[in-house]
Protein backbone atom coordinates (compact mmCIF):
# COMPACT_ATOMS: atom_id res chain seq x y z
CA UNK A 1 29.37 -92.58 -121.85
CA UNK A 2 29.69 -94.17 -118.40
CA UNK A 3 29.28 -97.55 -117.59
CA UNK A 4 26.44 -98.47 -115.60
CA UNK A 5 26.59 -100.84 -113.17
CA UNK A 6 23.45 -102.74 -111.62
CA UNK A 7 23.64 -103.01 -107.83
CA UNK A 8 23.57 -106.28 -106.35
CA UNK A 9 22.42 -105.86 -102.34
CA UNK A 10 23.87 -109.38 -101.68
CA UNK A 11 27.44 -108.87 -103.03
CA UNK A 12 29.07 -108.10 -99.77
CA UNK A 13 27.66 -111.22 -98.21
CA UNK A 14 28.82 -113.25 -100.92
CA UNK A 15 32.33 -111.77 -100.43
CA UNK A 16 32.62 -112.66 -96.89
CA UNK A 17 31.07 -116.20 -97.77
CA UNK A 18 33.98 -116.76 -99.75
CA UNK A 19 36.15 -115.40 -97.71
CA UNK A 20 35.03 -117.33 -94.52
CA UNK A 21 35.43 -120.35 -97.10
CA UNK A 22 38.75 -119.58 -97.22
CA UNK A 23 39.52 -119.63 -93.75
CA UNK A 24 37.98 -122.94 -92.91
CA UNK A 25 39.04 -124.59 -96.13
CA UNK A 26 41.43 -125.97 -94.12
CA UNK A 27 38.91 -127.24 -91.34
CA UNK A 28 37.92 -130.89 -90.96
CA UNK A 29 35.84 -131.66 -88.32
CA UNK A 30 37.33 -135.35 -86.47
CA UNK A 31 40.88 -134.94 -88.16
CA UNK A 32 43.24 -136.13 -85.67
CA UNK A 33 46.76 -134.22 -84.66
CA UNK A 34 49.22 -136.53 -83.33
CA UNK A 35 51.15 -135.65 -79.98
CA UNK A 36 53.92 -134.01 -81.87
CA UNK A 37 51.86 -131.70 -83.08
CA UNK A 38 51.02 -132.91 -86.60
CA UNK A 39 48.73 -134.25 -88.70
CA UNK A 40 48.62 -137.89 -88.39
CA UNK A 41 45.37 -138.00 -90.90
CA UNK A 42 41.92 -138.74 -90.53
CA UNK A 43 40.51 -141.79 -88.62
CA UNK A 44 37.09 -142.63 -89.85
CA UNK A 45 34.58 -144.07 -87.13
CA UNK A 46 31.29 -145.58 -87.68
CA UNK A 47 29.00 -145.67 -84.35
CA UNK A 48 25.76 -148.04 -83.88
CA UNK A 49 23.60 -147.87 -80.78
CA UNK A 50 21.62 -151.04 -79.97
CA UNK A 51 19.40 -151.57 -77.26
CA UNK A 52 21.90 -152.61 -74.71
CA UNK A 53 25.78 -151.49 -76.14
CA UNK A 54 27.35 -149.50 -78.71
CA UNK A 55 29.53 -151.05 -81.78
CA UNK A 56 32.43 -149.03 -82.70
CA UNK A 57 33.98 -149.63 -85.70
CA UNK A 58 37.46 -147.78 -86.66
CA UNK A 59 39.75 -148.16 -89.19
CA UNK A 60 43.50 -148.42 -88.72
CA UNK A 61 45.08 -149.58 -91.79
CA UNK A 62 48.54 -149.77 -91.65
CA UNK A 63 48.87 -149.85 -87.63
CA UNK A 64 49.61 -152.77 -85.84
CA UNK A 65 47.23 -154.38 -83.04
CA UNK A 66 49.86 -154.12 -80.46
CA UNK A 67 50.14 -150.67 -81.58
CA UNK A 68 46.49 -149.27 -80.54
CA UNK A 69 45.48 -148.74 -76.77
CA UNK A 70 41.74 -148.12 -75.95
CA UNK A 71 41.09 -146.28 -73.05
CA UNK A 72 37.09 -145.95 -71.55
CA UNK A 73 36.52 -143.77 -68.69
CA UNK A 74 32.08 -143.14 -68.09
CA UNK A 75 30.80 -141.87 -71.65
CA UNK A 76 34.51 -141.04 -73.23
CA UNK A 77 36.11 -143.50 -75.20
CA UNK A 78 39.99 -142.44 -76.30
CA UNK A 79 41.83 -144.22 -78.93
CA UNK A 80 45.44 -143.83 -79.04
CA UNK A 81 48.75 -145.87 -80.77
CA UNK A 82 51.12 -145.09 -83.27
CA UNK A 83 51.66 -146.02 -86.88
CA UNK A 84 55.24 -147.03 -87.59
CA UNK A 85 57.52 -147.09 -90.77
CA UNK A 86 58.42 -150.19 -91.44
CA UNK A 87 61.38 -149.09 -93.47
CA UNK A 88 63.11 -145.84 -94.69
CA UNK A 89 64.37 -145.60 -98.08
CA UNK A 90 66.21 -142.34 -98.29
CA UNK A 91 67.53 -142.80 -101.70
CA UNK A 92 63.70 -142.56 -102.74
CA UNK A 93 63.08 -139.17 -104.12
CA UNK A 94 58.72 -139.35 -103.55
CA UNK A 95 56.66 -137.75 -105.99
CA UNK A 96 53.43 -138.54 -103.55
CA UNK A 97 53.62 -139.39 -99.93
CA UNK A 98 50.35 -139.57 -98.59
CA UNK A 99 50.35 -142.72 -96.27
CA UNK A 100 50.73 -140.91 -92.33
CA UNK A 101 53.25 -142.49 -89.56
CA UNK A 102 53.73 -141.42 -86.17
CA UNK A 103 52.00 -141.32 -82.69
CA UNK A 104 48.07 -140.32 -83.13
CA UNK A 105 45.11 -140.13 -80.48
CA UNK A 106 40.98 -139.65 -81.28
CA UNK A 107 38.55 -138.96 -78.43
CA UNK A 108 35.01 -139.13 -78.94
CA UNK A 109 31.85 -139.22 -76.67
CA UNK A 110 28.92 -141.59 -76.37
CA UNK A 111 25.40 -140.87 -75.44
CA UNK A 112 25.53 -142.49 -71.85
CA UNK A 113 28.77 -144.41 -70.08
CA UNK A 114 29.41 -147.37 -70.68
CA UNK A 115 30.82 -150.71 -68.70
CA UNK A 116 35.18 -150.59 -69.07
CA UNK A 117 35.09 -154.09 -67.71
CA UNK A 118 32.42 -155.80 -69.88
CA UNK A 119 33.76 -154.30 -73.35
CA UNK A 120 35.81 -156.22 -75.91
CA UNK A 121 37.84 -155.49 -78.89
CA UNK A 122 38.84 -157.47 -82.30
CA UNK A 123 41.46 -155.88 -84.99
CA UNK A 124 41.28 -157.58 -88.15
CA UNK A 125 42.44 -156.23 -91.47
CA UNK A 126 43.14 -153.07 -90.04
CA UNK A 127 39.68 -152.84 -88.93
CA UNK A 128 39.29 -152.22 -84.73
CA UNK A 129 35.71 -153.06 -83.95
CA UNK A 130 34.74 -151.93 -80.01
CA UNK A 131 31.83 -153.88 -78.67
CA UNK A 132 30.84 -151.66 -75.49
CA UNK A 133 27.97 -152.66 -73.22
CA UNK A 134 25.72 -149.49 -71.92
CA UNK A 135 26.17 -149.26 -67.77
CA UNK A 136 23.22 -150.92 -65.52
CA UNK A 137 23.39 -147.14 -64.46
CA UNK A 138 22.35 -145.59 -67.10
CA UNK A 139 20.00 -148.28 -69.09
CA UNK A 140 16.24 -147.13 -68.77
CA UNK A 141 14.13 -148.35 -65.85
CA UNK A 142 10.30 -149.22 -66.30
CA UNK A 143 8.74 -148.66 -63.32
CA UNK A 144 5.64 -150.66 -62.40
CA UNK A 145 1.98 -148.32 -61.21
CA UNK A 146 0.02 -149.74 -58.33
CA UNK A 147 -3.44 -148.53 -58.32
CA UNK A 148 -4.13 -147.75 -54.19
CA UNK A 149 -7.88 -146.93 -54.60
CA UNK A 150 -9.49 -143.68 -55.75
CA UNK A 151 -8.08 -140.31 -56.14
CA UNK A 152 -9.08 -137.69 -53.95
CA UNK A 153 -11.74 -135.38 -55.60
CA UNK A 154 -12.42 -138.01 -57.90
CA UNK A 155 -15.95 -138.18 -58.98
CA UNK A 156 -17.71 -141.19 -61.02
């Protein structure tokens, strides 16, 4: 007796779900690549907008203040250092090494530029928090209507 076999119309698309799952498994959107090449790791950001500047906050743990240069050129803000091993044990045979070392850079972009020469930075606890003023430039302007008398084809 053969086997009958109910057809499923959405099987294919299923198949090349999974299989587009499998090709971007590997994907991470913001994962940094250091400038060897490498994975240095992911650099979580967290980005607040106020009326007037944007707070950046990014965490570093294990890098060194002296280790991290910010760079701020219009609406781009680059973030680049390099996370040193303080020591190197090679007797050590590691059943887990997760923590990352090594040179690392993470560009992101803001909604509207920004003023270089009015920003400041703080690290603390491995914490770098960017305070970034918006540009005169590109803060909104309210512009003030003058009534000049009565519209043309105006009729009361």
């Amino acid at each position: 007796m053969p086997n009958i076999v109910r057809w499923y119309p959405f099987a294919e698309l299923e198949q090349m779900r999974r299989s587009m799952d499998r090709v971007f498994g590997e994907f991470r959107p913001g994962r940094v690549v250091s400038e060897l090449g490498t994975e240095f790791g992911y650099i979580p950001l967290d980005i607040s907008e106020a009326d007037d500047s944007y707070d950046v906050e990014a965490a570093l743990p294990g890098v060194k203040p002296d280790e991290v240069e910010v760079q701020v050129h219009g609406d781009t803000v680059t973030l680049k250092g390099e996370a040193r091993e303080e020591t190197k044990e090679e007797d050590k045979s590691w059943l887990r090494r997760e923590l990352r070392y090594g040179a690392f850079a993470r560009t992101f972009t803001l909604p509207t530029a920004v003023d270089a020469d009015k920003a400041t930075a703080e690290f603390k606890d491995g914490l770098l928090v960017l305070h970034l003023p918006k540009s005169e430039s590109e803060k909104p302007k309210t512009v003030k209507i003058g009534a000049k008398g009565a519209l043309k084809g105006a009729t009361s």
